[in-house]
C-alpha atoms as a PDB file:
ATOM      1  CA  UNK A   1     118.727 124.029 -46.956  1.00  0.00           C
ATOM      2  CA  UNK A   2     116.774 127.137 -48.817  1.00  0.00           C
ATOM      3  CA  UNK A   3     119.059 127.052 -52.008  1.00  0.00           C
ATOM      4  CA  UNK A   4     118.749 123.429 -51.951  1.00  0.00           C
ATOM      5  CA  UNK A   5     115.153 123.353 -51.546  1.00  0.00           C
ATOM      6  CA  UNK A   6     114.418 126.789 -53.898  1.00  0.00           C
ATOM      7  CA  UNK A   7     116.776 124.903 -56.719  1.00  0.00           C
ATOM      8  CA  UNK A   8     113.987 121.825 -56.661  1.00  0.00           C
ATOM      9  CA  UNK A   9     111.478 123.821 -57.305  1.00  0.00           C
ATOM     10  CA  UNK A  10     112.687 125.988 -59.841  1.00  0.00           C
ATOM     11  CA  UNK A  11     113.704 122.927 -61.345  1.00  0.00           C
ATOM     12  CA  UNK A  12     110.245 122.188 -62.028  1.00  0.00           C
ATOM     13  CA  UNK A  13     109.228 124.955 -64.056  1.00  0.00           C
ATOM     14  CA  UNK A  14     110.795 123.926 -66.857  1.00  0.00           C
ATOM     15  CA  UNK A  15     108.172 121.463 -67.479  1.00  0.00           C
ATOM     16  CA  UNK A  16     106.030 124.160 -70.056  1.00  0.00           C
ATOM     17  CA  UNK A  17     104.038 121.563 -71.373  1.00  0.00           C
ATOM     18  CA  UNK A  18     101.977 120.618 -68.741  1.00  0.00           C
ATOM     19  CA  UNK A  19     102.535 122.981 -66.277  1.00  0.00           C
ATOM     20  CA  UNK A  20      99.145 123.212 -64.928  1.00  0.00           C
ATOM     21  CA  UNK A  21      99.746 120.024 -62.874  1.00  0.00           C
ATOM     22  CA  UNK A  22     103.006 121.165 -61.654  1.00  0.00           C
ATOM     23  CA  UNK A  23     103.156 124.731 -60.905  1.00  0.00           C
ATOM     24  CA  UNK A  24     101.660 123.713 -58.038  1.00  0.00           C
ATOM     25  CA  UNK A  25     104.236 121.619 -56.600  1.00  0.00           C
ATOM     26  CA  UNK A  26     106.673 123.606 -57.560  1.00  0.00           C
ATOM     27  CA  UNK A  27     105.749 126.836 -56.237  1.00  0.00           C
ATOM     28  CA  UNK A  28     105.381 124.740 -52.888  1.00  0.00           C
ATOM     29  CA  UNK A  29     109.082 123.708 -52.875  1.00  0.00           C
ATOM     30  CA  UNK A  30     109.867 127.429 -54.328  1.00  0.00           C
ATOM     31  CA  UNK A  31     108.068 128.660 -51.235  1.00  0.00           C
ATOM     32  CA  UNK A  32     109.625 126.204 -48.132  1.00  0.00           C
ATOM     33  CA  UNK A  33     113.068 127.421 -49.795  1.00  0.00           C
ATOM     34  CA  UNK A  34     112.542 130.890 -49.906  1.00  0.00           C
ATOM     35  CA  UNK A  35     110.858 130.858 -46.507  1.00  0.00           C
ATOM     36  CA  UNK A  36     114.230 129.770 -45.174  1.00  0.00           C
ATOM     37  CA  UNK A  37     116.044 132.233 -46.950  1.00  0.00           C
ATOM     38  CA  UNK A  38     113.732 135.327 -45.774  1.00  0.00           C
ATOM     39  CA  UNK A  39     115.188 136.051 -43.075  1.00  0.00           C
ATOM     40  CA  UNK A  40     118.328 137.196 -44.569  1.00  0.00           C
ATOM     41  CA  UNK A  41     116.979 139.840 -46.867  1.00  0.00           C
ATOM     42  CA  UNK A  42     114.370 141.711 -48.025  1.00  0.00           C
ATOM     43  CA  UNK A  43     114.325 140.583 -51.393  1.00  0.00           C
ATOM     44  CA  UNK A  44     114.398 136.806 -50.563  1.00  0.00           C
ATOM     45  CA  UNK A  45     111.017 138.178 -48.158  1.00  0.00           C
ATOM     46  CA  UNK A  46     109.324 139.257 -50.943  1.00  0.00           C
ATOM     47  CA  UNK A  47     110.315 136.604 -53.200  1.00  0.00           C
ATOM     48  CA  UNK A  48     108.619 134.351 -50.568  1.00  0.00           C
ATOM     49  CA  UNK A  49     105.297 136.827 -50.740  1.00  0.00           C
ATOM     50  CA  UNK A  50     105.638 136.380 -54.669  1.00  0.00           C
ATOM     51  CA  UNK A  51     105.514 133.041 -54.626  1.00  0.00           C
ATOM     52  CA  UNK A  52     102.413 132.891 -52.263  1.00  0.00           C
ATOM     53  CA  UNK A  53     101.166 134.681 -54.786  1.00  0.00           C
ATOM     54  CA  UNK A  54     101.683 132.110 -57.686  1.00  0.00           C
ATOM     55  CA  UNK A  55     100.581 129.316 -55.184  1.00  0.00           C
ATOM     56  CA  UNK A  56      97.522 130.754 -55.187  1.00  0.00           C
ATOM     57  CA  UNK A  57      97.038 131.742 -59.262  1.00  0.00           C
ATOM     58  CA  UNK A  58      98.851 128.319 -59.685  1.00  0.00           C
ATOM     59  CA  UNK A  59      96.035 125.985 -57.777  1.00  0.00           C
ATOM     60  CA  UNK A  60      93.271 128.286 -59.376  1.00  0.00           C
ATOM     61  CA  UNK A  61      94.897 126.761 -62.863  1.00  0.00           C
ATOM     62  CA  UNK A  62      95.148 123.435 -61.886  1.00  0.00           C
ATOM     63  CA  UNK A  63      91.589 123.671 -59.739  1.00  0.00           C
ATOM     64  CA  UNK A  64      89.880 124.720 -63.460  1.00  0.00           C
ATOM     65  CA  UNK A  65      92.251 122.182 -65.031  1.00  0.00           C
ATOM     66  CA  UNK A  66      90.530 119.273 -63.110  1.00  0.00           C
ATOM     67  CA  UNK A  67      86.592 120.883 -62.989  1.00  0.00           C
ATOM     68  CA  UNK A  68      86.983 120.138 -67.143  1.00  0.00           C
ATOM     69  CA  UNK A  69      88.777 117.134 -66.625  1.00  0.00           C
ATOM     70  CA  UNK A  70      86.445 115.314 -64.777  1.00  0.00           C
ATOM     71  CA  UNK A  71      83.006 117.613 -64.859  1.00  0.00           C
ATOM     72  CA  UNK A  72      82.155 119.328 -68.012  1.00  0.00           C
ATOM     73  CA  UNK A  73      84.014 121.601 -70.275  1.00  0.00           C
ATOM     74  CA  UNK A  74      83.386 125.725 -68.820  1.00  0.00           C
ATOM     75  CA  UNK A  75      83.272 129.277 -70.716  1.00  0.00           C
ATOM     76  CA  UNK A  76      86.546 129.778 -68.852  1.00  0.00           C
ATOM     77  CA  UNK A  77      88.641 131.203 -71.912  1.00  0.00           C
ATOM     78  CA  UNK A  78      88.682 134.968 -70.318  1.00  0.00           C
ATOM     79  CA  UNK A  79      89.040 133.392 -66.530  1.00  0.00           C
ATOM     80  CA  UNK A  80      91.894 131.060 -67.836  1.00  0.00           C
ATOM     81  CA  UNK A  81      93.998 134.108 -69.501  1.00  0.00           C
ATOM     82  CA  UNK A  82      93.154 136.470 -66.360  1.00  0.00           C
ATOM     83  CA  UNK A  83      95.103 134.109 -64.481  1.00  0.00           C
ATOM     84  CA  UNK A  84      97.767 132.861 -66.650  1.00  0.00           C
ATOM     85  CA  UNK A  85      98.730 136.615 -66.994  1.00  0.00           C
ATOM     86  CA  UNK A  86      98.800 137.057 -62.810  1.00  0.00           C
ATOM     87  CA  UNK A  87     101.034 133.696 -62.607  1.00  0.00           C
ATOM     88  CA  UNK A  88     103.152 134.842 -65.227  1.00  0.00           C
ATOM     89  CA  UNK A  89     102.976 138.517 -62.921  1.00  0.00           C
ATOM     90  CA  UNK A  90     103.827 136.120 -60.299  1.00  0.00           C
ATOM     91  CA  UNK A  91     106.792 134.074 -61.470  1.00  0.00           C
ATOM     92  CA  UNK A  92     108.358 137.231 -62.661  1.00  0.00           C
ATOM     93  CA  UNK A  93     108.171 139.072 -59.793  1.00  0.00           C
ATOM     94  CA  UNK A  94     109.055 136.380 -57.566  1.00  0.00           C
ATOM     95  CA  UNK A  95     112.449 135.798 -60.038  1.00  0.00           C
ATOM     96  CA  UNK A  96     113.485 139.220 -60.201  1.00  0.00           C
ATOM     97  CA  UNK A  97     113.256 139.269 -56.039  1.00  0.00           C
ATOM     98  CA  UNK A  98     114.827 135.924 -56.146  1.00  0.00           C
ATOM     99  CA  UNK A  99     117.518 137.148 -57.839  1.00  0.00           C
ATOM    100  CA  UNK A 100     118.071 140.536 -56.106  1.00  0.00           C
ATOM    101  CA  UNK A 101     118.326 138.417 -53.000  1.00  0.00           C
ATOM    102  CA  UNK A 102     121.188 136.316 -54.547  1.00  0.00           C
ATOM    103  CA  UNK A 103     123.154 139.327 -55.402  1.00  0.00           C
ATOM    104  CA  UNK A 104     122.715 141.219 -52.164  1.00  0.00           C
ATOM    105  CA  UNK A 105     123.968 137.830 -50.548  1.00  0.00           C
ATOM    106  CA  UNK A 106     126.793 137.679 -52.973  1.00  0.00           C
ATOM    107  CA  UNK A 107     128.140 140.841 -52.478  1.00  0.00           C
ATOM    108  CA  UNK A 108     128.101 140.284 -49.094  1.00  0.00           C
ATOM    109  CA  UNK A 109     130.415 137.484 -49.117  1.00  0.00           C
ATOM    110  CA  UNK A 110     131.944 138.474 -51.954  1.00  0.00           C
ATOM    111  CA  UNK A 111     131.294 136.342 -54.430  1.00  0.00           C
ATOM    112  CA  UNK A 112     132.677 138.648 -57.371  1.00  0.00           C
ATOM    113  CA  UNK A 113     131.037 136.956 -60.550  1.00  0.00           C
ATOM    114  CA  UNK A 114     127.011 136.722 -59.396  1.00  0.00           C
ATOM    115  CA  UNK A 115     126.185 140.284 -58.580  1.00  0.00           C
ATOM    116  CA  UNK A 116     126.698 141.312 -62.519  1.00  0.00           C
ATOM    117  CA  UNK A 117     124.748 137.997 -63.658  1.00  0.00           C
ATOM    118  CA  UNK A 118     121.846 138.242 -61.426  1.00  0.00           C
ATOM    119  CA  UNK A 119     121.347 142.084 -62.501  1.00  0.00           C
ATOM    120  CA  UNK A 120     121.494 140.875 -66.448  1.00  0.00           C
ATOM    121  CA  UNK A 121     119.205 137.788 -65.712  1.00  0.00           C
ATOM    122  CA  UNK A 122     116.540 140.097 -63.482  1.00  0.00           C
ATOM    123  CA  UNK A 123     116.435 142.371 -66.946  1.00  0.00           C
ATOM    124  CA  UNK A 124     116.233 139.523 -68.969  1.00  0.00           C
ATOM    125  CA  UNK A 125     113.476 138.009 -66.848  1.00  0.00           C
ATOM    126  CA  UNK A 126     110.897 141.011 -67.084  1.00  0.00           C
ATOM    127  CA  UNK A 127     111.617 141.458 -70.663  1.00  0.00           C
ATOM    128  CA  UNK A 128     110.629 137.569 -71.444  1.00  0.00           C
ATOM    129  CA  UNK A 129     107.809 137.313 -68.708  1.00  0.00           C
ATOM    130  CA  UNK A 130     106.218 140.201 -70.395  1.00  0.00           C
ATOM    131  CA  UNK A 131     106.058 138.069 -73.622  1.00  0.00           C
ATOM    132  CA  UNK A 132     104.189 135.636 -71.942  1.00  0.00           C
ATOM    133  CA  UNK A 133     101.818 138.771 -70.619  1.00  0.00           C
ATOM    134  CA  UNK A 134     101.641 139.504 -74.412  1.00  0.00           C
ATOM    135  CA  UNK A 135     100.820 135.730 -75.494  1.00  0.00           C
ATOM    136  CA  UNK A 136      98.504 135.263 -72.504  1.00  0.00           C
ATOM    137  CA  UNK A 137      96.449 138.305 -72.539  1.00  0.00           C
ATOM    138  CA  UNK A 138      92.991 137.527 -75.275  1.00  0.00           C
ATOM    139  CA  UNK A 139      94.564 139.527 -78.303  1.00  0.00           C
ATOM    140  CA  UNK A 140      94.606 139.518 -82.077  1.00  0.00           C
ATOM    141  CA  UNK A 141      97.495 138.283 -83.365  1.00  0.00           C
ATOM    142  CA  UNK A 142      98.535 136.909 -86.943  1.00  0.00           C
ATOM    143  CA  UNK A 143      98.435 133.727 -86.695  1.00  0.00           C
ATOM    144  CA  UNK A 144     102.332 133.492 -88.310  1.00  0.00           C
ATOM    145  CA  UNK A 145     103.508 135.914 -85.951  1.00  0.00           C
ATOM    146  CA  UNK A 146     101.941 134.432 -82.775  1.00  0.00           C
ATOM    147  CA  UNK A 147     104.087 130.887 -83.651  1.00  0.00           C
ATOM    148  CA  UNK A 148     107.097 132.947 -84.001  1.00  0.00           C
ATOM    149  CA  UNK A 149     106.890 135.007 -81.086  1.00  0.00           C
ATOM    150  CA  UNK A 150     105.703 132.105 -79.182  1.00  0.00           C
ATOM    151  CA  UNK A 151     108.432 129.956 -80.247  1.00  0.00           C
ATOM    152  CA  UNK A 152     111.134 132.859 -79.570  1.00  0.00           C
ATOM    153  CA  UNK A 153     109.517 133.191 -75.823  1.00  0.00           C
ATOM    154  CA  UNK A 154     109.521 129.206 -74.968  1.00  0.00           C
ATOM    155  CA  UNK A 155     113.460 129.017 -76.018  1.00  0.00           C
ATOM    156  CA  UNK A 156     114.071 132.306 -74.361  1.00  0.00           C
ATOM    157  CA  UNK A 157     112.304 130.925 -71.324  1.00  0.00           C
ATOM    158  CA  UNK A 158     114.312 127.561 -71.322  1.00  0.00           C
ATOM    159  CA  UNK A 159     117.447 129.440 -71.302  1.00  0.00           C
ATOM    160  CA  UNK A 160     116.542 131.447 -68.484  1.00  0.00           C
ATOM    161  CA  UNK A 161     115.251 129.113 -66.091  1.00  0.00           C
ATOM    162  CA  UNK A 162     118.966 126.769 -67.119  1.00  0.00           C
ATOM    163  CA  UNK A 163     121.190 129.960 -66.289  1.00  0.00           C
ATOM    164  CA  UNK A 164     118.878 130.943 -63.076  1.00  0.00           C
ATOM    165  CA  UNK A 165     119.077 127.435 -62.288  1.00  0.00           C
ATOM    166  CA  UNK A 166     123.003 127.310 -62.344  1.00  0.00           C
ATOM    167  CA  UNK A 167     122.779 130.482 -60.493  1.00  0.00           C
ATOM    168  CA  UNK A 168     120.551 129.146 -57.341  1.00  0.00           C
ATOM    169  CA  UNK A 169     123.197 125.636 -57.700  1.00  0.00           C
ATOM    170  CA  UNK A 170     126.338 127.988 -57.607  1.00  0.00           C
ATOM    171  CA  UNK A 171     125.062 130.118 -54.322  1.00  0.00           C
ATOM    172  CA  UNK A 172     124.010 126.357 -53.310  1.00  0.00           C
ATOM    173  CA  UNK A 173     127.589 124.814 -53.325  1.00  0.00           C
ATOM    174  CA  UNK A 174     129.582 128.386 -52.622  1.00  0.00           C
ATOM    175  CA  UNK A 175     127.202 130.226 -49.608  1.00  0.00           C
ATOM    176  CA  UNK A 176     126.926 128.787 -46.179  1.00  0.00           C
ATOM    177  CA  UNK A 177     123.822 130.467 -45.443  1.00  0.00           C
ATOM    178  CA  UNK A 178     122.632 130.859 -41.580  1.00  0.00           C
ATOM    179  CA  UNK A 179     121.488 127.181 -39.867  1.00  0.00           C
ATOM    180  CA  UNK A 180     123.689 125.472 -42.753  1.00  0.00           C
ATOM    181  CA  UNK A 181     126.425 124.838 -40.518  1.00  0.00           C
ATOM    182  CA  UNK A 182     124.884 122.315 -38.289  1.00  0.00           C
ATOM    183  CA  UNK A 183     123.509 119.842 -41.490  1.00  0.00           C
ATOM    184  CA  UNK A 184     125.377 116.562 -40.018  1.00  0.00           C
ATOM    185  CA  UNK A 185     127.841 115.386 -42.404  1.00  0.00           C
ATOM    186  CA  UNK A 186     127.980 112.895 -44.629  1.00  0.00           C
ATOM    187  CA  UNK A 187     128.187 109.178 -43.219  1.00  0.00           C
ATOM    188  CA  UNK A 188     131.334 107.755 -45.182  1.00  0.00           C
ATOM    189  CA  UNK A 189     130.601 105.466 -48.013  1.00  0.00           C
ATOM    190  CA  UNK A 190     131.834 101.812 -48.227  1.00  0.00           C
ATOM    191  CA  UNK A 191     133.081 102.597 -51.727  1.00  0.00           C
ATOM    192  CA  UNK A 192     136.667 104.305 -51.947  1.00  0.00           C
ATOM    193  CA  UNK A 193     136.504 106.653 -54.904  1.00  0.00           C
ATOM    194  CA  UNK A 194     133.672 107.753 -53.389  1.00  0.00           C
ATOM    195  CA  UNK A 195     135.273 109.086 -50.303  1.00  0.00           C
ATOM    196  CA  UNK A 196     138.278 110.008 -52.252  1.00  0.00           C
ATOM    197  CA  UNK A 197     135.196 112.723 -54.395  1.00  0.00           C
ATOM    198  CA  UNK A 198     134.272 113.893 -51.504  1.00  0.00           C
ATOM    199  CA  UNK A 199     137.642 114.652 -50.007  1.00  0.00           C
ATOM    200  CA  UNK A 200     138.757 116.342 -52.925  1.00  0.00           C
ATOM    201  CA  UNK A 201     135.356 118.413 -53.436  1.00  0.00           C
ATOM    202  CA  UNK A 202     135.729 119.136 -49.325  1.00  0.00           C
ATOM    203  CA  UNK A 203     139.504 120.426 -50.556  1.00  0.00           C
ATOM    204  CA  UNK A 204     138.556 122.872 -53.103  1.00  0.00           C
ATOM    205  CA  UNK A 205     135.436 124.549 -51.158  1.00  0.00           C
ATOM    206  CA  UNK A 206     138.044 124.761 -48.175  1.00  0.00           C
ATOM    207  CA  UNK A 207     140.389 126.830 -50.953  1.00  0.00           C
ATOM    208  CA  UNK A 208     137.487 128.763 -52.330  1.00  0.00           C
ATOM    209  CA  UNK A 209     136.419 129.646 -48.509  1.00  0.00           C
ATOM    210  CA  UNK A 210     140.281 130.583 -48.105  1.00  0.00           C
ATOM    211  CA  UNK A 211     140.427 132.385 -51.126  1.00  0.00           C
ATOM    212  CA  UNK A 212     137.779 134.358 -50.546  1.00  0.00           C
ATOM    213  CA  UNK A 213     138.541 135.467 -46.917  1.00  0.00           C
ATOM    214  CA  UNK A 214     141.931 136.378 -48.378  1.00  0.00           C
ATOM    215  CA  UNK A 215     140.047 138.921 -50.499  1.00  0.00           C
ATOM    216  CA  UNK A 216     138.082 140.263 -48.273  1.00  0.00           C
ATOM    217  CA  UNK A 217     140.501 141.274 -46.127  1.00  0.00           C
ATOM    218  CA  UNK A 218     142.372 142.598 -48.442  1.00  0.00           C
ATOM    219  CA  UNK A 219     139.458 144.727 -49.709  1.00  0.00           C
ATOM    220  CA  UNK A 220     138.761 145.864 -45.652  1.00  0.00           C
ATOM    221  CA  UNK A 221     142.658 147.103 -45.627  1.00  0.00           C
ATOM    222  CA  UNK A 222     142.388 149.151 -48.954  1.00  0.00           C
ATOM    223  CA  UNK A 223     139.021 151.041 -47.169  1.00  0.00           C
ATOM    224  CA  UNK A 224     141.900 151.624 -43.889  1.00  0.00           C
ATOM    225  CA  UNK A 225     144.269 152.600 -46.038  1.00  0.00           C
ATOM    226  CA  UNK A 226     142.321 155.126 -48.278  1.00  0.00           C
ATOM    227  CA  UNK A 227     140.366 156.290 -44.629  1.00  0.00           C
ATOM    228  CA  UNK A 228     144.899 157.253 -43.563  1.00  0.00           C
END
């Protein structure tokens, strides 16, 4: 499933610390999801482009990352920043398209709540990838004031990839996206409360579908009625 999939590996950005080694997984994972989701808009198609995009700065990282591991240490302090500053180009871009895809998708099912969120977080997400433009790019900075504006953009950064995250798992549990209806279902499990979970869970999306339909319609005979 490409929400499924794209949630996985957005997951793993949040590993900051040593990202180097997995950037390139996850942008892997990012890509496979978003693959699957570009055929339903043009957002989600460039997201996927994007995210070629920090594939490719991603394994030059990691490809520099093992040279001085296992070689010899490199002059790479000007190559190094050059391409920190196109993945973080990268991961924007491919977040902001990420998330313009979600909200096109929302409002066409209706989903009420996302469309306003994903707008705030694509805002939020150019303002705090710029940061990291900032931080990456060879500049003279205070020493005091680089540890506080770093520190500000690594929360900041947390707290967007946890809200995106819950974004990608809402659209995950609440949009049947094409190809999902045909995923077999689940086999039932020998233990009771388990199947008793999933009943319930099957209950409430069935009332959420409902729900939702029930809006719509009622949206579609407002347009008639305001067309009389």
């Amino acid at each position: 499933m490409g929400f499924g999939t794209l949630f996985i590996g957005y997951f793993l950005l949040l590993n900051l610390t040593y990202y180097g080694f997995t950037d390139v997984i996850a942008a892997a994972v990012m890509l496979l999801g978003l693959y699957k989701l570009s055929t339903v808009n043009k957002y989600f198609k460039a997201a996927t482009v994007c995210t070629c995009l920090f594939l490719a700065f991603s394994l030059g990282e990691f490809g520099i990352a093992v040279y001085e591991m296992f070689f010899r240490q490199i002059n790479s302090t000007i190559l190094v920043s050059v391409m920190s500053i196109l993945r973080c180009l990268a991961v924007g871009a491919l977040t902001v398209m990420m998330l313009k895809g979600i909200e096109n998708v929302a409002r066409e099912v209706d989903v009420e709540e996302l469309p306003k969120k994903t707008s705030r977080l694509a805002i939020a997400t150019v303002v705090i990838y710029a940061l990291w433009i900032i931080l990456e790019a060879p500049l003279s900075f205070d020493s005091y004031l680089l540890a506080i504006l770093s520190l500000i953009t690594i929360i900041a950064t947390i707290a967007l990839l946890i809200v995106n995250l819950t974004v990608i798992y809402s659209c995950y549990m609440r949009i049947c996206m094409p190809g999902d209806e045909d995923i077999t279902r689940e086999k039932p499990s020998r233990f009771a409360f388990v199947n008793e979970y999933r009943a319930r869970k099957a209950e409430r999306e069935a009332e959420l579908a409902k729900d939702r339909a029930e809006r719509a319609k009622k949206k579609l005979d407002g347009r008639k009625a305001k067309k009389k």
